[in-house]
ModelCIF file with pLDDT and N, C-alpha, C, O atoms, coordinates in Angstrom:
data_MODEL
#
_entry.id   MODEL 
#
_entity.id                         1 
_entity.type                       polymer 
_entity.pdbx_number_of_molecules   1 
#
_entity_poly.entity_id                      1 
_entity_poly.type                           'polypeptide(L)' 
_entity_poly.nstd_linkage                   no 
_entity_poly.nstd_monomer                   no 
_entity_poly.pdbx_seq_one_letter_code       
;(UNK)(UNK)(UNK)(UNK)(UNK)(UNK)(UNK)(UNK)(UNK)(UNK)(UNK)(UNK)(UNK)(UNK)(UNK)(UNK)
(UNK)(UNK)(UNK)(UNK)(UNK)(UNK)(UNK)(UNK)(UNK)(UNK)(UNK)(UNK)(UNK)(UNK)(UNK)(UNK)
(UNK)(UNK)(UNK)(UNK)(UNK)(UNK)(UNK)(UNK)(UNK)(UNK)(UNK)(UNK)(UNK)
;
_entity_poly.pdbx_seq_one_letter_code_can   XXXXXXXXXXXXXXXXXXXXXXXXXXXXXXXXXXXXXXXXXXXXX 
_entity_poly.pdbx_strand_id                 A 
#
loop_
_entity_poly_seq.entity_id 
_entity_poly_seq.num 
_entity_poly_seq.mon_id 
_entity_poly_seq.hetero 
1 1  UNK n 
1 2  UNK n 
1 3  UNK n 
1 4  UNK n 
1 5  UNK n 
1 6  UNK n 
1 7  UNK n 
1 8  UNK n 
1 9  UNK n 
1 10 UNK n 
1 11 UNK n 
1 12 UNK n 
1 13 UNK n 
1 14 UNK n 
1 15 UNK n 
1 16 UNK n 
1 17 UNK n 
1 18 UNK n 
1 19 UNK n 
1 20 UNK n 
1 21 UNK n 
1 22 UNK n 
1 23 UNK n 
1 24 UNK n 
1 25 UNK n 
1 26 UNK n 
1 27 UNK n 
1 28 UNK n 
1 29 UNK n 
1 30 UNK n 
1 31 UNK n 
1 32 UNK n 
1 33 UNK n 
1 34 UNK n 
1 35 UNK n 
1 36 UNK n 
1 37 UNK n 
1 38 UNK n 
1 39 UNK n 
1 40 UNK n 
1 41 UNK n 
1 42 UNK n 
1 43 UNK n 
1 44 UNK n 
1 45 UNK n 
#
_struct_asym.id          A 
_struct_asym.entity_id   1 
#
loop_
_ma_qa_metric.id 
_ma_qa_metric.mode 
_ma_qa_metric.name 
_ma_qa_metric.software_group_id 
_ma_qa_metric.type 
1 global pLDDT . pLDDT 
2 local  pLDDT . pLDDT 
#
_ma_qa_metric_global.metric_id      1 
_ma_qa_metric_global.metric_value   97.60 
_ma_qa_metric_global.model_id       1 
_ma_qa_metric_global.ordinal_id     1 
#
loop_
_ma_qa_metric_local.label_asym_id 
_ma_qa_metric_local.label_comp_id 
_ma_qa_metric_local.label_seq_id 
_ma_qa_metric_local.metric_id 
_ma_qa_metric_local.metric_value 
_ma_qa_metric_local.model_id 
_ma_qa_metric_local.ordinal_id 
A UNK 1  2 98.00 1 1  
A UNK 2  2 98.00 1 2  
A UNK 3  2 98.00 1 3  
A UNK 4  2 98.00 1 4  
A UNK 5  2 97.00 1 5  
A UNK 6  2 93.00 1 6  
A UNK 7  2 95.00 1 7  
A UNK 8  2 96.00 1 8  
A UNK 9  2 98.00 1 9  
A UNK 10 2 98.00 1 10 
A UNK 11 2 98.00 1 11 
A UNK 12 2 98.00 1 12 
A UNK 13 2 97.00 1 13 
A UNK 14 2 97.00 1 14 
A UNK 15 2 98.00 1 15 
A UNK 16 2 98.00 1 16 
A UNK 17 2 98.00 1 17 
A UNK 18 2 98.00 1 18 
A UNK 19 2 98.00 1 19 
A UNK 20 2 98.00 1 20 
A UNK 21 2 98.00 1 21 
A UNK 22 2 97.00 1 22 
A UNK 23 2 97.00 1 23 
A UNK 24 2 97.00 1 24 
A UNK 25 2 98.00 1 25 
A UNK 26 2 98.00 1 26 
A UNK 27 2 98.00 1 27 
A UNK 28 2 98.00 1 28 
A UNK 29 2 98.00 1 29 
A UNK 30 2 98.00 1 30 
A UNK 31 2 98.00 1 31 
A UNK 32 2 98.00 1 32 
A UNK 33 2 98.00 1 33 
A UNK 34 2 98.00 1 34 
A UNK 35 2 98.00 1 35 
A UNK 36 2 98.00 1 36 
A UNK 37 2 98.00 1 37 
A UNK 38 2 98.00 1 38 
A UNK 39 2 98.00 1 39 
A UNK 40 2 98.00 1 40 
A UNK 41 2 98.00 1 41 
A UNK 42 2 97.00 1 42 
A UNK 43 2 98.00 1 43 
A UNK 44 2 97.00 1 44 
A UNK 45 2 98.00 1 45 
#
loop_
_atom_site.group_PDB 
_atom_site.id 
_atom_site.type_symbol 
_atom_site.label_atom_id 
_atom_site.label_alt_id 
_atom_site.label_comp_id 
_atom_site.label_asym_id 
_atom_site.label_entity_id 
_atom_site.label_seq_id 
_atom_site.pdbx_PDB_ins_code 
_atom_site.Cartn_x 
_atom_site.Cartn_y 
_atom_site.Cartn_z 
_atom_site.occupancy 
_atom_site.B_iso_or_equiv 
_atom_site.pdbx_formal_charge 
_atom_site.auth_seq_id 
_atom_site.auth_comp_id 
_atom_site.auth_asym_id 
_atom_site.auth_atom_id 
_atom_site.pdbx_PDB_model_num 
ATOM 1   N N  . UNK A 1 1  ? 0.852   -1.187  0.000   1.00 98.00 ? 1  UNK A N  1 
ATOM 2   C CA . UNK A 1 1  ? 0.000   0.000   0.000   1.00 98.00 ? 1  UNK A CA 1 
ATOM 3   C C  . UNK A 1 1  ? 0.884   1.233   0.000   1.00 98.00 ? 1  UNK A C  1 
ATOM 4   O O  . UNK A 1 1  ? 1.917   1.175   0.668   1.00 98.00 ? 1  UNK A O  1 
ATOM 5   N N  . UNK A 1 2  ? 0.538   2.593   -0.822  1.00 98.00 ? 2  UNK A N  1 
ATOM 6   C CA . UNK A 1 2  ? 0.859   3.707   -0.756  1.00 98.00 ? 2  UNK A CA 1 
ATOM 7   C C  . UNK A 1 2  ? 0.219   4.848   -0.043  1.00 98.00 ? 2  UNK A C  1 
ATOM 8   O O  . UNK A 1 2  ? -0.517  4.558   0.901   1.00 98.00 ? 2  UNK A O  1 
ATOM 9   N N  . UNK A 1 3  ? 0.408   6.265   -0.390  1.00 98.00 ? 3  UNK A N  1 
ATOM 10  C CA . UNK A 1 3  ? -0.130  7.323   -0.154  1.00 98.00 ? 3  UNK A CA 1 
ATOM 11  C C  . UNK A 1 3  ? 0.162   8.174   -0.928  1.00 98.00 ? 3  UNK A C  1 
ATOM 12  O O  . UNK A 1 3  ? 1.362   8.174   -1.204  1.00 98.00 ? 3  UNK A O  1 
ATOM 13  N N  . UNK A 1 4  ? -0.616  9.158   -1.567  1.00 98.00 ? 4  UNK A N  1 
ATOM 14  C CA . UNK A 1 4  ? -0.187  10.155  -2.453  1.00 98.00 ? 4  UNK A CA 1 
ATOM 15  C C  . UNK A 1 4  ? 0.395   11.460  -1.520  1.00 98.00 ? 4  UNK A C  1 
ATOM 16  O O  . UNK A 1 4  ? 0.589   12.487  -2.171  1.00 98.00 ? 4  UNK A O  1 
ATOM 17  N N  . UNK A 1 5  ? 0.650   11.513  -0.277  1.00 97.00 ? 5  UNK A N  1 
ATOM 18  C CA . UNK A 1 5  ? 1.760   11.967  0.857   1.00 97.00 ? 5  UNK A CA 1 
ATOM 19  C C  . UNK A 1 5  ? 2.693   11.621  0.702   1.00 97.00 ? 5  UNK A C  1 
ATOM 20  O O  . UNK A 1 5  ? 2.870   10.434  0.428   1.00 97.00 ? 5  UNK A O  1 
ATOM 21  N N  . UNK A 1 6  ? 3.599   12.401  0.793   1.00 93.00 ? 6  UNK A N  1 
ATOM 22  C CA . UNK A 1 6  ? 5.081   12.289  1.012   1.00 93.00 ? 6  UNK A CA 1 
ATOM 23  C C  . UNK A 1 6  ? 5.914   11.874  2.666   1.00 93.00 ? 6  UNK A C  1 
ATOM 24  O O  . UNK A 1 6  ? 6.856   12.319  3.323   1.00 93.00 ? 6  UNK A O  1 
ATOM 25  N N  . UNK A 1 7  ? 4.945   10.819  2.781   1.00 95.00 ? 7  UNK A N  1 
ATOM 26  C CA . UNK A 1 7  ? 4.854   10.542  4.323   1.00 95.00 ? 7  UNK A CA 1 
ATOM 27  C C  . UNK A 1 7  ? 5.701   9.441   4.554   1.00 95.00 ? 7  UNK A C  1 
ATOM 28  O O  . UNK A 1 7  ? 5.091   8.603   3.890   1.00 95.00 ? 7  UNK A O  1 
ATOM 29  N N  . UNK A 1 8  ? 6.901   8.699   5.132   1.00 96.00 ? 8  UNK A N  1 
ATOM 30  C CA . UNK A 1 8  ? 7.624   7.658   4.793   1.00 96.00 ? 8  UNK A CA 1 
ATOM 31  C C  . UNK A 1 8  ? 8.068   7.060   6.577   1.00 96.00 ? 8  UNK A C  1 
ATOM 32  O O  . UNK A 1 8  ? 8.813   7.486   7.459   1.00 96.00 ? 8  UNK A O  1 
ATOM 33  N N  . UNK A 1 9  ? 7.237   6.006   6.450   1.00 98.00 ? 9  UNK A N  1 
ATOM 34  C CA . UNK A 1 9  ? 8.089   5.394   8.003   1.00 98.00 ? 9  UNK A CA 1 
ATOM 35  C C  . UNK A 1 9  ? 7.018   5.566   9.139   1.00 98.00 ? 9  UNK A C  1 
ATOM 36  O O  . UNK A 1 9  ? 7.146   5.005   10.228  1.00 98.00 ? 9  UNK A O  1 
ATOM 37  N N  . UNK A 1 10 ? 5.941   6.386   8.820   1.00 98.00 ? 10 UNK A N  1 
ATOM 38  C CA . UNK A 1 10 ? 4.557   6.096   10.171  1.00 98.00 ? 10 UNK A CA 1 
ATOM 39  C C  . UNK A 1 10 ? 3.825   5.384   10.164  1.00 98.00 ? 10 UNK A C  1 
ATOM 40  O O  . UNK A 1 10 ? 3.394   4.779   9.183   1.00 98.00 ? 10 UNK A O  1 
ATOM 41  N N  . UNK A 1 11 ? 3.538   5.295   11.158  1.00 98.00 ? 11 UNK A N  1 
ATOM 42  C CA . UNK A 1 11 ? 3.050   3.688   11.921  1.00 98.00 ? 11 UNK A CA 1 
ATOM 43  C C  . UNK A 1 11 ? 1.273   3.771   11.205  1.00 98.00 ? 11 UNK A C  1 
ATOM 44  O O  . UNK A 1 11 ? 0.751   4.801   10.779  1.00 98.00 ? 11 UNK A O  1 
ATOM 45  N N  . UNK A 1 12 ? 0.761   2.675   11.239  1.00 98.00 ? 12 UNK A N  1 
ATOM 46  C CA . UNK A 1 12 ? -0.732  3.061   10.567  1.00 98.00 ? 12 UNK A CA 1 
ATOM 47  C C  . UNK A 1 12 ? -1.845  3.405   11.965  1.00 98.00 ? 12 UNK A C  1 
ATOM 48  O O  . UNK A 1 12 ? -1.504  2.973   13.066  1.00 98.00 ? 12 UNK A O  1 
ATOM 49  N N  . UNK A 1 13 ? -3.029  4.113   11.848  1.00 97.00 ? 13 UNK A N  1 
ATOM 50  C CA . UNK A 1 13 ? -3.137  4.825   13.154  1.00 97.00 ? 13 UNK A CA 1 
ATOM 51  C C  . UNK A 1 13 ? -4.050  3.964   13.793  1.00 97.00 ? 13 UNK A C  1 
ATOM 52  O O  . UNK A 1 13 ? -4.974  3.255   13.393  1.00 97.00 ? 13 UNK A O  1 
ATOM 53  N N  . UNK A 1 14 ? -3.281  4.340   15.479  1.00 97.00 ? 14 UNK A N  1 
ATOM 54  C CA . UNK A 1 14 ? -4.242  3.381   16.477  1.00 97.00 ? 14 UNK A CA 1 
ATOM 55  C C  . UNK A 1 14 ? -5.708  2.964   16.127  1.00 97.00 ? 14 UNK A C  1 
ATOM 56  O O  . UNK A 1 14 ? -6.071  1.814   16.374  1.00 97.00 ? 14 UNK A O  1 
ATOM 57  N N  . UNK A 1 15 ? -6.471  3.778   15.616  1.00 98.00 ? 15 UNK A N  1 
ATOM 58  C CA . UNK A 1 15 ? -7.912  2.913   15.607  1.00 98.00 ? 15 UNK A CA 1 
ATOM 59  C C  . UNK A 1 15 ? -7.763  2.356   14.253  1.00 98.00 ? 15 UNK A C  1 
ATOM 60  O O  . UNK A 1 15 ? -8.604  1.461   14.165  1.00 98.00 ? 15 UNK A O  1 
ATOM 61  N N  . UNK A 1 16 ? -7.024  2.463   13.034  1.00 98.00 ? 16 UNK A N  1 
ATOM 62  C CA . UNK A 1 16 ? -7.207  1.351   12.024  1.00 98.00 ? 16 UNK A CA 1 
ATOM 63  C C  . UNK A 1 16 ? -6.971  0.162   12.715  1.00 98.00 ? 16 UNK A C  1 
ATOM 64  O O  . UNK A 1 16 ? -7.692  -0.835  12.703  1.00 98.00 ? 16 UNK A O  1 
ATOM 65  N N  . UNK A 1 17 ? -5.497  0.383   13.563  1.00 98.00 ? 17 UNK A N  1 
ATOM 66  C CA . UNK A 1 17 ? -4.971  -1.104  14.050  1.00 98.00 ? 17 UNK A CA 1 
ATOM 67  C C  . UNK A 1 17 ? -6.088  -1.818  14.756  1.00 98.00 ? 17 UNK A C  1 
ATOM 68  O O  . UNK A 1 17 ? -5.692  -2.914  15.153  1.00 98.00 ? 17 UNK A O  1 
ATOM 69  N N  . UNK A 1 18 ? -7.284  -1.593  15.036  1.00 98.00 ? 18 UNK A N  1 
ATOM 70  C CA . UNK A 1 18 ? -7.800  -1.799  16.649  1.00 98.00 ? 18 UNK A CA 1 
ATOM 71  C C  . UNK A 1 18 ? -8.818  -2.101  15.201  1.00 98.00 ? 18 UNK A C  1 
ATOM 72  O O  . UNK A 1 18 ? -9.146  -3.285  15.279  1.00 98.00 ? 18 UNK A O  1 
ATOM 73  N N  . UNK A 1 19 ? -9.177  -1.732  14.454  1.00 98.00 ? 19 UNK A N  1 
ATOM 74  C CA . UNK A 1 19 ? -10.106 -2.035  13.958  1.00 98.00 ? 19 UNK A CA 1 
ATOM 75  C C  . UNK A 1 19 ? -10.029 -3.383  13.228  1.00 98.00 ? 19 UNK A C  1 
ATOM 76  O O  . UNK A 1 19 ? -10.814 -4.311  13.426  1.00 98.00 ? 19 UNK A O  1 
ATOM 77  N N  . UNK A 1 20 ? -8.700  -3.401  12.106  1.00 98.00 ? 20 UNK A N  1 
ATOM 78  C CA . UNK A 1 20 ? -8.212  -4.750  11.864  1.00 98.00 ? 20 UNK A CA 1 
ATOM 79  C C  . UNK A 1 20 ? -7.999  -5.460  12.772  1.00 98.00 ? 20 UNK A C  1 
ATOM 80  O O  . UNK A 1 20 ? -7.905  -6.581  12.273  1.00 98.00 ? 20 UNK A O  1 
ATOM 81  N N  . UNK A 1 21 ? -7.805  -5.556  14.218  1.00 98.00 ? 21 UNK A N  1 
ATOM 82  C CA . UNK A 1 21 ? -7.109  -6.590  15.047  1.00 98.00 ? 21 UNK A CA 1 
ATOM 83  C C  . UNK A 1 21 ? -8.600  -7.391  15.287  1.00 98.00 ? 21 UNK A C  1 
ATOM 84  O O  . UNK A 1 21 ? -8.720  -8.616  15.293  1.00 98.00 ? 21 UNK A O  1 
ATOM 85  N N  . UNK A 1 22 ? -9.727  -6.389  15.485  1.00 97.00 ? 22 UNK A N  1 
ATOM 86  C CA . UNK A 1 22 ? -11.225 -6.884  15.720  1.00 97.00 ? 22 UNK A CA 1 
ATOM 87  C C  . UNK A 1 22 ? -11.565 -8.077  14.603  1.00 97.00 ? 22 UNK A C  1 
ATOM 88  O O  . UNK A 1 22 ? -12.390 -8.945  14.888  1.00 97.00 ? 22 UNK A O  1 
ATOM 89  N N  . UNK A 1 23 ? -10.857 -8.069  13.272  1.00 97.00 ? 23 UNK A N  1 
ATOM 90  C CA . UNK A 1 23 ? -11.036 -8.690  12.204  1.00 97.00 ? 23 UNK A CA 1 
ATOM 91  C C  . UNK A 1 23 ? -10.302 -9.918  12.061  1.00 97.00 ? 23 UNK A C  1 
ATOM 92  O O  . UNK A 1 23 ? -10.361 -10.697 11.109  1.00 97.00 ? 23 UNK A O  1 
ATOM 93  N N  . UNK A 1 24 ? -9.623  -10.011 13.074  1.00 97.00 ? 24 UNK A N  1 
ATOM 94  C CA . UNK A 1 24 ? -8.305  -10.782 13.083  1.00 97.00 ? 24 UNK A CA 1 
ATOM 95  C C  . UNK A 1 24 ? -7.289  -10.996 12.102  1.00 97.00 ? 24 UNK A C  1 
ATOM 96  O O  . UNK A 1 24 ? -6.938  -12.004 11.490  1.00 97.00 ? 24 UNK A O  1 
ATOM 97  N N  . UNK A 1 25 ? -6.682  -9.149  12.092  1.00 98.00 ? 25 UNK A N  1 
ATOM 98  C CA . UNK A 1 25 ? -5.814  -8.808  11.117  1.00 98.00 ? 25 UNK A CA 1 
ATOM 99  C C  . UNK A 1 25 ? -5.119  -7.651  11.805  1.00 98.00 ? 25 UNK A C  1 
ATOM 100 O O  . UNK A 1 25 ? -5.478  -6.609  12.354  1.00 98.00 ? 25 UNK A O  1 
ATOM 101 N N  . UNK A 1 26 ? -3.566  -8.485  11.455  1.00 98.00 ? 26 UNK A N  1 
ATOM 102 C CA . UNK A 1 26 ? -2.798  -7.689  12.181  1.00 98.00 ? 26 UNK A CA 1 
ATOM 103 C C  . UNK A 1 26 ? -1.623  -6.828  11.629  1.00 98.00 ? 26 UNK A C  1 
ATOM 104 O O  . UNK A 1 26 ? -0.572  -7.301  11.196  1.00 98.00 ? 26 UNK A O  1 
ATOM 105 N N  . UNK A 1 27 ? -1.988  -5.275  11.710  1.00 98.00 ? 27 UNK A N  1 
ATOM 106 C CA . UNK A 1 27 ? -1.273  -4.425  10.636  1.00 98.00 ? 27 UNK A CA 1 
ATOM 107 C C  . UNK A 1 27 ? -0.862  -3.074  11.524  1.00 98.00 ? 27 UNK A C  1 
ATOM 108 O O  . UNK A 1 27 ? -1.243  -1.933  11.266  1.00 98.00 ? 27 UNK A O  1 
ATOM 109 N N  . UNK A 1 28 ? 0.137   -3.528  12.797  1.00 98.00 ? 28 UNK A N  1 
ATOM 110 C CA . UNK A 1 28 ? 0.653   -3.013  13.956  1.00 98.00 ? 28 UNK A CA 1 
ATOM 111 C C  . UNK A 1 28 ? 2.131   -2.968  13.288  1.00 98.00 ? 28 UNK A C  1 
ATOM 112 O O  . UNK A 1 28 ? 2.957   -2.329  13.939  1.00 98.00 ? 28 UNK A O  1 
ATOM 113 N N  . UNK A 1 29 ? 2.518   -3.477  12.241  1.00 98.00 ? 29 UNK A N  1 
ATOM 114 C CA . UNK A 1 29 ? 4.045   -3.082  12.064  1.00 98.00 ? 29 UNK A CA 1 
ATOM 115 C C  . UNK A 1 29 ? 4.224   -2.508  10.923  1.00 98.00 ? 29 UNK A C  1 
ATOM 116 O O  . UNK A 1 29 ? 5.354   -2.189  10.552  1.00 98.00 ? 29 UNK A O  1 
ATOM 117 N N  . UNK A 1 30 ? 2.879   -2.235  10.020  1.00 98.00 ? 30 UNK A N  1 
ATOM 118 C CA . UNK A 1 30 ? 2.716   -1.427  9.484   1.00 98.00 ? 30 UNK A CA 1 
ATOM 119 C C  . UNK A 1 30 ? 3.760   0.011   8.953   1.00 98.00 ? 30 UNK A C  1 
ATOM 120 O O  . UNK A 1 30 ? 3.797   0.848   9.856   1.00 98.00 ? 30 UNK A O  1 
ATOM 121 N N  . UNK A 1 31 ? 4.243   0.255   8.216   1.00 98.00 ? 31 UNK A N  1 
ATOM 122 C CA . UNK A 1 31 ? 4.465   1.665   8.134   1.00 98.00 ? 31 UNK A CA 1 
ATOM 123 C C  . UNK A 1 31 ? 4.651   2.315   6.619   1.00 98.00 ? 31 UNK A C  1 
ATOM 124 O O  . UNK A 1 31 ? 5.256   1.911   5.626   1.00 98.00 ? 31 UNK A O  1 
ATOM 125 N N  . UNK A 1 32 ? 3.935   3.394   6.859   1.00 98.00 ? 32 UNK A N  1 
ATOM 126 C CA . UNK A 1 32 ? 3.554   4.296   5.170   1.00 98.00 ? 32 UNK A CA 1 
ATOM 127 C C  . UNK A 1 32 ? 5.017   4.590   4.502   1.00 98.00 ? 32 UNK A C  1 
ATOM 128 O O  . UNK A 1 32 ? 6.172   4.739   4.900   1.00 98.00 ? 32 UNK A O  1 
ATOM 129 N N  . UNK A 1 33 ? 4.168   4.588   3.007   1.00 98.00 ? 33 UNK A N  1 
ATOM 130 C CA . UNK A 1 33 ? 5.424   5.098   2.161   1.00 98.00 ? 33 UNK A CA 1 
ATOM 131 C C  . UNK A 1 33 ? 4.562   5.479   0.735   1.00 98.00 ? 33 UNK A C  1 
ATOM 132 O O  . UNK A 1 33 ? 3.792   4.727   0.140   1.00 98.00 ? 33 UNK A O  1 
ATOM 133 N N  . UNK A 1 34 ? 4.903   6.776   0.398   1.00 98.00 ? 34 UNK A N  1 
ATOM 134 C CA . UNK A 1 34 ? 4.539   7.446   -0.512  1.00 98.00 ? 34 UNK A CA 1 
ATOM 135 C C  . UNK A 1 34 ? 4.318   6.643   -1.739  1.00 98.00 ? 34 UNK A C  1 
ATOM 136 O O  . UNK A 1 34 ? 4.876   5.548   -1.814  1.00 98.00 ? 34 UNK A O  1 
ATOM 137 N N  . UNK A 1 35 ? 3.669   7.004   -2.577  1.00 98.00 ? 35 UNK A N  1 
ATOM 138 C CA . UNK A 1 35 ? 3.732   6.594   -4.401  1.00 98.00 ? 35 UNK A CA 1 
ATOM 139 C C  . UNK A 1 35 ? 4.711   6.970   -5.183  1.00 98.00 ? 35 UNK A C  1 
ATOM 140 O O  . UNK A 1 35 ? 5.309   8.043   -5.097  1.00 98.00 ? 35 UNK A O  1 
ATOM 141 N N  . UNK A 1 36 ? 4.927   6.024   -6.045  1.00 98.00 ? 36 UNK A N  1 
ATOM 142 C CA . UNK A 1 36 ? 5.449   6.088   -6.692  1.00 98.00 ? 36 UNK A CA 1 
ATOM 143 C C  . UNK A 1 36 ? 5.505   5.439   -8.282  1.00 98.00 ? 36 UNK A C  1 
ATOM 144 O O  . UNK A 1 36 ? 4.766   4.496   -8.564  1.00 98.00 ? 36 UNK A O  1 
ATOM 145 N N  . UNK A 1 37 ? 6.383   5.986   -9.231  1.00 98.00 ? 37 UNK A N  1 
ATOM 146 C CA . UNK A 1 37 ? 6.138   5.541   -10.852 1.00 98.00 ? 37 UNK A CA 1 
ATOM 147 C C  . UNK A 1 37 ? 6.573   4.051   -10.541 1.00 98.00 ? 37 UNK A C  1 
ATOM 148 O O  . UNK A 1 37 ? 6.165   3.067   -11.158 1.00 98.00 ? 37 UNK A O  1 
ATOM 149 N N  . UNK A 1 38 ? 7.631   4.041   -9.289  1.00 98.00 ? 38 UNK A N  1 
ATOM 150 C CA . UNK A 1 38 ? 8.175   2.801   -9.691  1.00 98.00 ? 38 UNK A CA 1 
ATOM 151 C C  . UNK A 1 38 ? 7.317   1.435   -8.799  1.00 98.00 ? 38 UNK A C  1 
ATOM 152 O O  . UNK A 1 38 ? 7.549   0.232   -8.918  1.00 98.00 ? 38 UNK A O  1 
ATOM 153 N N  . UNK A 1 39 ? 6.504   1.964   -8.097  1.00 98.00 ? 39 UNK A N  1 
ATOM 154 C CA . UNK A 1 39 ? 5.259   1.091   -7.276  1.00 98.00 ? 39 UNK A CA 1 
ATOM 155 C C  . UNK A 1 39 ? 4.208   1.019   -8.379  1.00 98.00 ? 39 UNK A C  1 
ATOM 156 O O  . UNK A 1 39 ? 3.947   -0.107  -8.801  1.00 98.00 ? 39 UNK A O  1 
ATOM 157 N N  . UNK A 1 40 ? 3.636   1.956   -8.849  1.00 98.00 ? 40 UNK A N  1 
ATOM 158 C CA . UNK A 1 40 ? 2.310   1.561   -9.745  1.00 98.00 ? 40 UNK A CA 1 
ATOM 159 C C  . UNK A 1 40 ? 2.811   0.771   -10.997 1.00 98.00 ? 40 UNK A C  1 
ATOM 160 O O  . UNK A 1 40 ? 2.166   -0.073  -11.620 1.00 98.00 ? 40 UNK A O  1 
ATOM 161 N N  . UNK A 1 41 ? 4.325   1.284   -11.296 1.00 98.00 ? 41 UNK A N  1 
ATOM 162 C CA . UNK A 1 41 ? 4.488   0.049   -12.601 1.00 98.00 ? 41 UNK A CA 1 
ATOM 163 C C  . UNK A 1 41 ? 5.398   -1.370  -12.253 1.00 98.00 ? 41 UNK A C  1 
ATOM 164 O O  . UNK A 1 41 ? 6.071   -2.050  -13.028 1.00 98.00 ? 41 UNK A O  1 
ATOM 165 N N  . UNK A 1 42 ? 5.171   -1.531  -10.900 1.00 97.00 ? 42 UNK A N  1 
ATOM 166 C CA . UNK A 1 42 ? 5.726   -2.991  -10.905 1.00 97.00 ? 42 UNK A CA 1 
ATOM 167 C C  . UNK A 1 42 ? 4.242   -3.910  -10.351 1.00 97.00 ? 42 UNK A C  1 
ATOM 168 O O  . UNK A 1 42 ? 4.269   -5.132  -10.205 1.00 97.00 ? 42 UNK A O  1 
ATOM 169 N N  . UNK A 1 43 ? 3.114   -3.137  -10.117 1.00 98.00 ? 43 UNK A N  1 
ATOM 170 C CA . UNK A 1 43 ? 2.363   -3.817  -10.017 1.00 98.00 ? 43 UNK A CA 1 
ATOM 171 C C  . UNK A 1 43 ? 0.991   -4.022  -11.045 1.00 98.00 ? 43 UNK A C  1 
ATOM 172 O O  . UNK A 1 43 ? 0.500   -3.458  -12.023 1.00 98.00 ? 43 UNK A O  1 
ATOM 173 N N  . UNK A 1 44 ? 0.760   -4.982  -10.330 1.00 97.00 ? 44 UNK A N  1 
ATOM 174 C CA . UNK A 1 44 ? -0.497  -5.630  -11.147 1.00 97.00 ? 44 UNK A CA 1 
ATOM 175 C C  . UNK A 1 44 ? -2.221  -5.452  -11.081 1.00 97.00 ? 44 UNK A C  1 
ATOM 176 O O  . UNK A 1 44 ? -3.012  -5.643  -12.005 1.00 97.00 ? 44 UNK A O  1 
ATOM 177 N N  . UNK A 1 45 ? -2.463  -5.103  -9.940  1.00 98.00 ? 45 UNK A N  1 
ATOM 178 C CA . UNK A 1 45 ? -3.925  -4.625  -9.749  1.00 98.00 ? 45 UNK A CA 1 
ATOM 179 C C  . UNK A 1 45 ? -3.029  -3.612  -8.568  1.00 98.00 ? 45 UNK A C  1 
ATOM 180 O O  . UNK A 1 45 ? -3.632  -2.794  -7.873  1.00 98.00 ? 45 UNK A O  1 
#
């Protein structure tokens, strides 16, 4: 996953985590990193 922020290395925020953990999904080590040409063209969907 990206962000169209120039945001690199923060943690994803306490109530997403709390919300996935309810789901039994765990995305506590999580951390953002901007978009990029070279992320959208190495992927596939």
């Amino acid at each position: 996953s990206a962000g169209l922020l120039n945001l690199e290395g923060a943690s994803a925020s306490s109530e997403s985590v709390a919300a996935c953990s309810a789901r039994g999904v765990d995305i506590s080590s999580h951390r953002s990193q901007p978009l990029s040409v070279e992320l959208i063209e190495e992927s596939d969907r």
